[in-house]
C-alpha atoms as a PDB file:
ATOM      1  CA  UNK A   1     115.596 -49.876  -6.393  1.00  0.00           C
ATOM      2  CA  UNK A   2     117.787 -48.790  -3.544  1.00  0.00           C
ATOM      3  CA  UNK A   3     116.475 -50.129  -0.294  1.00  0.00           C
ATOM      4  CA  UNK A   4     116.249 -47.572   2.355  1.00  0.00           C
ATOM      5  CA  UNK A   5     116.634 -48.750   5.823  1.00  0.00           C
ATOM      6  CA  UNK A   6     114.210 -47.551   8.976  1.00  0.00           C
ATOM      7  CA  UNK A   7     116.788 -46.292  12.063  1.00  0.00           C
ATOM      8  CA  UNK A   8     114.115 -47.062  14.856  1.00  0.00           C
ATOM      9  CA  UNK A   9     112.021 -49.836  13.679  1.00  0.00           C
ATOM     10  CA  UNK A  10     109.254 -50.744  16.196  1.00  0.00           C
ATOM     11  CA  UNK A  11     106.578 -53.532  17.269  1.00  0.00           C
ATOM     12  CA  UNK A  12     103.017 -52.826  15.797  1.00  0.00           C
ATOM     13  CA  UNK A  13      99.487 -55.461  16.839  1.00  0.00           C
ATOM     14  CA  UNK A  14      96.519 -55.201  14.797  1.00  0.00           C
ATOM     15  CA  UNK A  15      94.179 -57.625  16.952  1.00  0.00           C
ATOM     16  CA  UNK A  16      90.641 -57.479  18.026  1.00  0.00           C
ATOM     17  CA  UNK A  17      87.162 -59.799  16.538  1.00  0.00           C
ATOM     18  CA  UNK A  18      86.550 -56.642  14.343  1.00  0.00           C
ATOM     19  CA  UNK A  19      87.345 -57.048   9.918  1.00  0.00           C
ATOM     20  CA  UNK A  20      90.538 -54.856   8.972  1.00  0.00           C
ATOM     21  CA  UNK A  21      92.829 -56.794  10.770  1.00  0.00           C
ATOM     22  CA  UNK A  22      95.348 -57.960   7.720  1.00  0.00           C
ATOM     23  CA  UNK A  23      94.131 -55.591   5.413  1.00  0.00           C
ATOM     24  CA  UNK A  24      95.602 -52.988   7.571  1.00  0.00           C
ATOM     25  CA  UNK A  25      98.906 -54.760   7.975  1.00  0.00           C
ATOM     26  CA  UNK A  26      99.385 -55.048   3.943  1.00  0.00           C
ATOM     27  CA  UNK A  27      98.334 -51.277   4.310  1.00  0.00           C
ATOM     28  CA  UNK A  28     101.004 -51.002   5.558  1.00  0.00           C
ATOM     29  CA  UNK A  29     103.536 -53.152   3.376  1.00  0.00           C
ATOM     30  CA  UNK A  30     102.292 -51.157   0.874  1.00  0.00           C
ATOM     31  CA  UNK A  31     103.651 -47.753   1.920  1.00  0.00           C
ATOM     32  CA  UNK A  32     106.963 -49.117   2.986  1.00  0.00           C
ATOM     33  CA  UNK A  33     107.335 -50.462  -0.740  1.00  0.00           C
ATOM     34  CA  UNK A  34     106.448 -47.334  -1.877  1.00  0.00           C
ATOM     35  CA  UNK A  35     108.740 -45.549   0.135  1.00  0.00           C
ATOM     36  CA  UNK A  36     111.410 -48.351  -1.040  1.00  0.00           C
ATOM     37  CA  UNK A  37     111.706 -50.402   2.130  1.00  0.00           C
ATOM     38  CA  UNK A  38     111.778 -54.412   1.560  1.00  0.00           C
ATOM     39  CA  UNK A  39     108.765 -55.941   3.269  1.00  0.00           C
ATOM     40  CA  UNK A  40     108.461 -59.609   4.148  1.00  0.00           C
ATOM     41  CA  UNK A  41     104.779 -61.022   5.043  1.00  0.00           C
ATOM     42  CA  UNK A  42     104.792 -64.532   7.148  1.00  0.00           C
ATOM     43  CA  UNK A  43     101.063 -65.893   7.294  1.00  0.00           C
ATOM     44  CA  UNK A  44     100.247 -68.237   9.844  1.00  0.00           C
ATOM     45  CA  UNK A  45      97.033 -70.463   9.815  1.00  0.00           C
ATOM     46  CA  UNK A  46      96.454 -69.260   5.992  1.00  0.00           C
ATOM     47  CA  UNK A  47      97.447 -72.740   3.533  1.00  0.00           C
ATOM     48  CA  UNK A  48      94.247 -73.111   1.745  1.00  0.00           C
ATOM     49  CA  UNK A  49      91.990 -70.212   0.071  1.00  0.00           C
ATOM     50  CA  UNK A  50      94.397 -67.162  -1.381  1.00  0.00           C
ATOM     51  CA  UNK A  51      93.211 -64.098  -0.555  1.00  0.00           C
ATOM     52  CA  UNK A  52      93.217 -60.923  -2.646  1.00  0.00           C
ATOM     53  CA  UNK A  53      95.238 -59.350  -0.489  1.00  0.00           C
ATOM     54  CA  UNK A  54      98.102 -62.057  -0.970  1.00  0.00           C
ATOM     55  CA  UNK A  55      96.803 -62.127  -4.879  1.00  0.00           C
ATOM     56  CA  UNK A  56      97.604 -58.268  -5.566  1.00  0.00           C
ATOM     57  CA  UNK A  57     100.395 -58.109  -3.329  1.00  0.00           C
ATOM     58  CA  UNK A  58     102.486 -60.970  -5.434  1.00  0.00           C
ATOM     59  CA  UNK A  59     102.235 -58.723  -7.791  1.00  0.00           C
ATOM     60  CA  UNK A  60     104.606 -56.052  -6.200  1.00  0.00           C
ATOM     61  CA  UNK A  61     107.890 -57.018  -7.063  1.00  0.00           C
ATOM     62  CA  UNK A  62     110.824 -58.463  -5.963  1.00  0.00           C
ATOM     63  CA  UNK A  63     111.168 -55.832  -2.498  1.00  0.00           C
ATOM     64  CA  UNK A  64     108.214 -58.468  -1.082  1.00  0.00           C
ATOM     65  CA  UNK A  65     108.289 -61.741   0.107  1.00  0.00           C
ATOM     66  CA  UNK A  66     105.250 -63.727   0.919  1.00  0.00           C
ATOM     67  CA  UNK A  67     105.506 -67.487   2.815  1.00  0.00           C
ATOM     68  CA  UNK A  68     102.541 -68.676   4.004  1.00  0.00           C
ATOM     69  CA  UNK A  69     102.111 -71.331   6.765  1.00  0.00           C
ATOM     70  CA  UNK A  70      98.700 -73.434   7.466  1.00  0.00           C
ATOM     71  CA  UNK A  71      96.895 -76.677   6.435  1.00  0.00           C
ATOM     72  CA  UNK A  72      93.942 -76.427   3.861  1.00  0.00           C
ATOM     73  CA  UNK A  73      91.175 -75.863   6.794  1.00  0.00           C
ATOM     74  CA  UNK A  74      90.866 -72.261   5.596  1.00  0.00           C
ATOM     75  CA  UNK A  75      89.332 -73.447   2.079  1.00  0.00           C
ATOM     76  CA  UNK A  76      87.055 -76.569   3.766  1.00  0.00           C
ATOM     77  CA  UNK A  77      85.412 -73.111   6.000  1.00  0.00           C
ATOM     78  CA  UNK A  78      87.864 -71.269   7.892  1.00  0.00           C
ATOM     79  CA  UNK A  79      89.105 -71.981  11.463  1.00  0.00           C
ATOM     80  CA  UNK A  80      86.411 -71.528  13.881  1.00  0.00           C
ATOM     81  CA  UNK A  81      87.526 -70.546  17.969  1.00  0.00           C
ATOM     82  CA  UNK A  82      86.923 -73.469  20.093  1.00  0.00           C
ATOM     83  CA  UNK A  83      87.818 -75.947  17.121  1.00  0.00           C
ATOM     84  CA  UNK A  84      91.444 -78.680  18.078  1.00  0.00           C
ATOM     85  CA  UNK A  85      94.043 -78.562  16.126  1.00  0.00           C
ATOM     86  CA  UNK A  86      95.832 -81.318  14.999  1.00  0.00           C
ATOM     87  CA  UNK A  87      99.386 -82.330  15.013  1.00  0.00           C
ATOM     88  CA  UNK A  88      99.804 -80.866  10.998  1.00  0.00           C
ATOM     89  CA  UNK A  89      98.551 -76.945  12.126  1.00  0.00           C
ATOM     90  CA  UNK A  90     100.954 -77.564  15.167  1.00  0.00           C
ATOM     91  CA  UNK A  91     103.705 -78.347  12.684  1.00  0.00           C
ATOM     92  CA  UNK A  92     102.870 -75.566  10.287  1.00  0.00           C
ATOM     93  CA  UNK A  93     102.743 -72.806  12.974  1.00  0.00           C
ATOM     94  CA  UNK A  94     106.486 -73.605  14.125  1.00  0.00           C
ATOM     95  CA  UNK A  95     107.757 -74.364  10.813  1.00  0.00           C
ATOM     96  CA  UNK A  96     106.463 -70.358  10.227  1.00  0.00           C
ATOM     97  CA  UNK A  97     107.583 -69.273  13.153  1.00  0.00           C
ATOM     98  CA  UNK A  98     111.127 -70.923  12.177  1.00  0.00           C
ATOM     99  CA  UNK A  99     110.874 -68.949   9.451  1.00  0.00           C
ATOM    100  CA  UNK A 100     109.526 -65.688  10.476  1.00  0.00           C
ATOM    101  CA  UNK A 101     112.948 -66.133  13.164  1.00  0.00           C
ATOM    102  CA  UNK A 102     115.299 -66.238  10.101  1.00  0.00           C
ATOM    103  CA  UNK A 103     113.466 -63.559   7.896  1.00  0.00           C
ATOM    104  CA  UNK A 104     113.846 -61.481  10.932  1.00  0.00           C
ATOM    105  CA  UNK A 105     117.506 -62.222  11.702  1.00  0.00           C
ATOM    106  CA  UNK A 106     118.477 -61.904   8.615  1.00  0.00           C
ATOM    107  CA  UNK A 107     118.141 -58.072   8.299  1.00  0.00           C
ATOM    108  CA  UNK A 108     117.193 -58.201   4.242  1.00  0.00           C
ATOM    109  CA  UNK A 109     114.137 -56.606   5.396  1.00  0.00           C
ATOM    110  CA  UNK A 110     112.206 -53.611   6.944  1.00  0.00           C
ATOM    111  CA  UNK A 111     108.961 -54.518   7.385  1.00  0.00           C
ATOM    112  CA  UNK A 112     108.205 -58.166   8.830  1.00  0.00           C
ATOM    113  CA  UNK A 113     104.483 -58.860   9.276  1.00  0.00           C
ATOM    114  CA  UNK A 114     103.419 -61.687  11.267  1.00  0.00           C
ATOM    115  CA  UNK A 115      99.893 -62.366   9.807  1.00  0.00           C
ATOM    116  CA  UNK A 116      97.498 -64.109  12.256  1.00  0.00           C
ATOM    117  CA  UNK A 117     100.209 -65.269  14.737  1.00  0.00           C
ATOM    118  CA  UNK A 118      98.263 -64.046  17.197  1.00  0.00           C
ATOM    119  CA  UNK A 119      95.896 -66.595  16.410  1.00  0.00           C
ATOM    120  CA  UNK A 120      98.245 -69.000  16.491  1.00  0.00           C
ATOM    121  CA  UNK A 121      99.171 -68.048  19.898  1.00  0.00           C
ATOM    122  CA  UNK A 122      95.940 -67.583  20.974  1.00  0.00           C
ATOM    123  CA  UNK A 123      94.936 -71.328  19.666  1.00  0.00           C
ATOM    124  CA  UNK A 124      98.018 -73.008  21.846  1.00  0.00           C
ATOM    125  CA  UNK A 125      99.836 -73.472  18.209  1.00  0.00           C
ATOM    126  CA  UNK A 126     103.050 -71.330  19.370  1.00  0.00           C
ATOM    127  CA  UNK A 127     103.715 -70.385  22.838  1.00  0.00           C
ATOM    128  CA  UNK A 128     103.545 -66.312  23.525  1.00  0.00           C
ATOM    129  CA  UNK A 129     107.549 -66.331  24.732  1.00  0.00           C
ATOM    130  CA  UNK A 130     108.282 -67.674  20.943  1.00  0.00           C
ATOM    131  CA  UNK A 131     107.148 -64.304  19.921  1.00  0.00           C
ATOM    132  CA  UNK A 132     108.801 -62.021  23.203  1.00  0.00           C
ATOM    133  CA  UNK A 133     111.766 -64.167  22.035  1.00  0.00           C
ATOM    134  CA  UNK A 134     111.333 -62.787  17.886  1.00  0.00           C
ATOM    135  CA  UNK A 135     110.902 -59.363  18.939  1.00  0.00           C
ATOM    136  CA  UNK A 136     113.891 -59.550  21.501  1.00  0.00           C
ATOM    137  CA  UNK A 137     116.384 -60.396  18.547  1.00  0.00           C
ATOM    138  CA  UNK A 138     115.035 -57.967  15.652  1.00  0.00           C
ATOM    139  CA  UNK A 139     117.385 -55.905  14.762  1.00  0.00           C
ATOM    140  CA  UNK A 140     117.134 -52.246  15.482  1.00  0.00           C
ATOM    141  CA  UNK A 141     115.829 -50.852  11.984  1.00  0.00           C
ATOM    142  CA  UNK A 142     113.236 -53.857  11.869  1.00  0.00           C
ATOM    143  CA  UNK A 143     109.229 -53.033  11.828  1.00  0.00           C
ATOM    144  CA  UNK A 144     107.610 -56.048  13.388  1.00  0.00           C
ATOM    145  CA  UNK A 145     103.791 -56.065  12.784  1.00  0.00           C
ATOM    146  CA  UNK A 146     101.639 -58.668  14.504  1.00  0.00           C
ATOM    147  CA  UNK A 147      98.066 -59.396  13.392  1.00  0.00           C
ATOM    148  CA  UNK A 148      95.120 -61.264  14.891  1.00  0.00           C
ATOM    149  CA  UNK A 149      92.735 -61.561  17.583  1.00  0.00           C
ATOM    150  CA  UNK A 150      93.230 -62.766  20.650  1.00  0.00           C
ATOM    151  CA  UNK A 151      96.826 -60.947  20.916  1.00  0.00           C
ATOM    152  CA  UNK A 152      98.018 -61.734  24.508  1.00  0.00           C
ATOM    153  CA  UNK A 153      98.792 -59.108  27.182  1.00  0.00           C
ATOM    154  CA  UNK A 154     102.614 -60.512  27.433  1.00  0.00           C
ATOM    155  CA  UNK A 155     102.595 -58.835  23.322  1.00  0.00           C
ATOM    156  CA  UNK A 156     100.328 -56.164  23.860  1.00  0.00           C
ATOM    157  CA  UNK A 157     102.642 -54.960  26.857  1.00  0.00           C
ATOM    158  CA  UNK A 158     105.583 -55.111  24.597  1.00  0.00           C
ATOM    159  CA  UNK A 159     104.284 -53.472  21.133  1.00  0.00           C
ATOM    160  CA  UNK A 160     105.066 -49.888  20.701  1.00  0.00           C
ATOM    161  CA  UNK A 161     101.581 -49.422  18.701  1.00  0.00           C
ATOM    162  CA  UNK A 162      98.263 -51.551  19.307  1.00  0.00           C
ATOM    163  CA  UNK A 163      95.154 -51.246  17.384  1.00  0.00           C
ATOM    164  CA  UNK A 164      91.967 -52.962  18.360  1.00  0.00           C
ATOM    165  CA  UNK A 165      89.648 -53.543  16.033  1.00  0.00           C
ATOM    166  CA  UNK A 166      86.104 -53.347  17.165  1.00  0.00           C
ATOM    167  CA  UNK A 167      83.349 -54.829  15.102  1.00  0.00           C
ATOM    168  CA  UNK A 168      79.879 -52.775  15.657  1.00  0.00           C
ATOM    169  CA  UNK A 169      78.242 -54.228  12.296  1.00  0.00           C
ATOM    170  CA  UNK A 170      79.033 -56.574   9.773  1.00  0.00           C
ATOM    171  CA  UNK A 171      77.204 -58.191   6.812  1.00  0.00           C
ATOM    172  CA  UNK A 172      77.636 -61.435   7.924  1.00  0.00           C
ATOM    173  CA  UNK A 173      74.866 -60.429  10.910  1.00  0.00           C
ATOM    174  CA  UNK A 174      72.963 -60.687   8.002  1.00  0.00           C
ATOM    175  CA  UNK A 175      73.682 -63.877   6.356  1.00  0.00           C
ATOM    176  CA  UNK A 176      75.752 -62.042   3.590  1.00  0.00           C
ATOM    177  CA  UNK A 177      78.981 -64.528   2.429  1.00  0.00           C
ATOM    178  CA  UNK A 178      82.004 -62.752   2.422  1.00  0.00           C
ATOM    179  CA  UNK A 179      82.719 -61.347  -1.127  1.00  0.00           C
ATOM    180  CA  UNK A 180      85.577 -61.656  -3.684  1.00  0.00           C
ATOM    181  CA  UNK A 181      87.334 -58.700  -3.532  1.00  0.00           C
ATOM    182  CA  UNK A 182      86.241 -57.450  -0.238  1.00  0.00           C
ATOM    183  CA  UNK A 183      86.081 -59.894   2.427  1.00  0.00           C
ATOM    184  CA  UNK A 184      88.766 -62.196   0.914  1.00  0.00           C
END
């Protein structure tokens, strides 16, 4: 497929404590594959559990790259705020941040999602100029989407686009597990 090439690409955050936040960013990937635009996803704090999204997404063809960057505390129960990180989720988060830099530099794609770098930020794992830094040097027909909670005003005053997302119920209120399929 001929890869078609955005002429203004901007700076999208999906942030907020509400569900919706990643889903919406592969959302996304998926209408810029459909509309034949290569789409690279960089996951930050995500080694352990796959998720469906990542699942269903591999299966997308070669316009998609997926790298994932995290230790296994997402399959021993998540990362809970307030938690310390040790030195190996330090590591992780620049060794995806190195990499996000290159994916981005390299102009092979459209669509670069930083997935839960916010997070990351937000957790003292990368510092928020790293980012100002990323967006600075994306090239002009790049679409840089940045997902999380916690995004910090430094980002939110840069992005072109922000979406909060708001959570006003949620079935874990009432001791429902997240599902297979839905929640993960």
């Amino acid at each position: 497929m001929m890869t078609r090439r955005l002429r203004l690409g901007m700076v999208q955050i999906y942030t907020g404590p509400g569900k919706g936040k990643t889903t919406a960013a592969f959302g996304q990937a998926l209408r810029a594959l459909g509309r034949g635009l290569r789409v690279c996803i960089v996951q930050f704090l995500k080694g352990g559990r796959r998720s469906g999204e990542v699942e269903g997404a591999e299966r997308l063809g070669d316009d998609l790259t997926i790298a994932r960057f995290g230790t296994d505390r997402e399959a021993r129960g998540g990362i809970w705020w307030g938690e310390s990180f040790a030195d190996e989720d330090r590591e992780q988060a620049q060794a995806g941040l190195d990499y996000a830099a290159r994916a981005i530099a390299s102009g092979e794609h459209d669509v670069v999602i930083l997935d839960e770098i916010n997070c990351a930020v937000d957790a003292g794992l990368i510092v928020p100029t790293q980012v100002l830094d990323l967006i600075e040097t994306k090239p002009e027909h790049v679409e840089l989407i940045l997902t999380g909670r916690g995004a910090p005003k430094a980002l939110i005053d840069r992005a072109d686009l922000v979406t909060e997302m708001t959570e006003i119920k949620h079935p874990f209120q009432r001791g429902i597990a997240a599902r297979r399929g839905i929640e993960f």
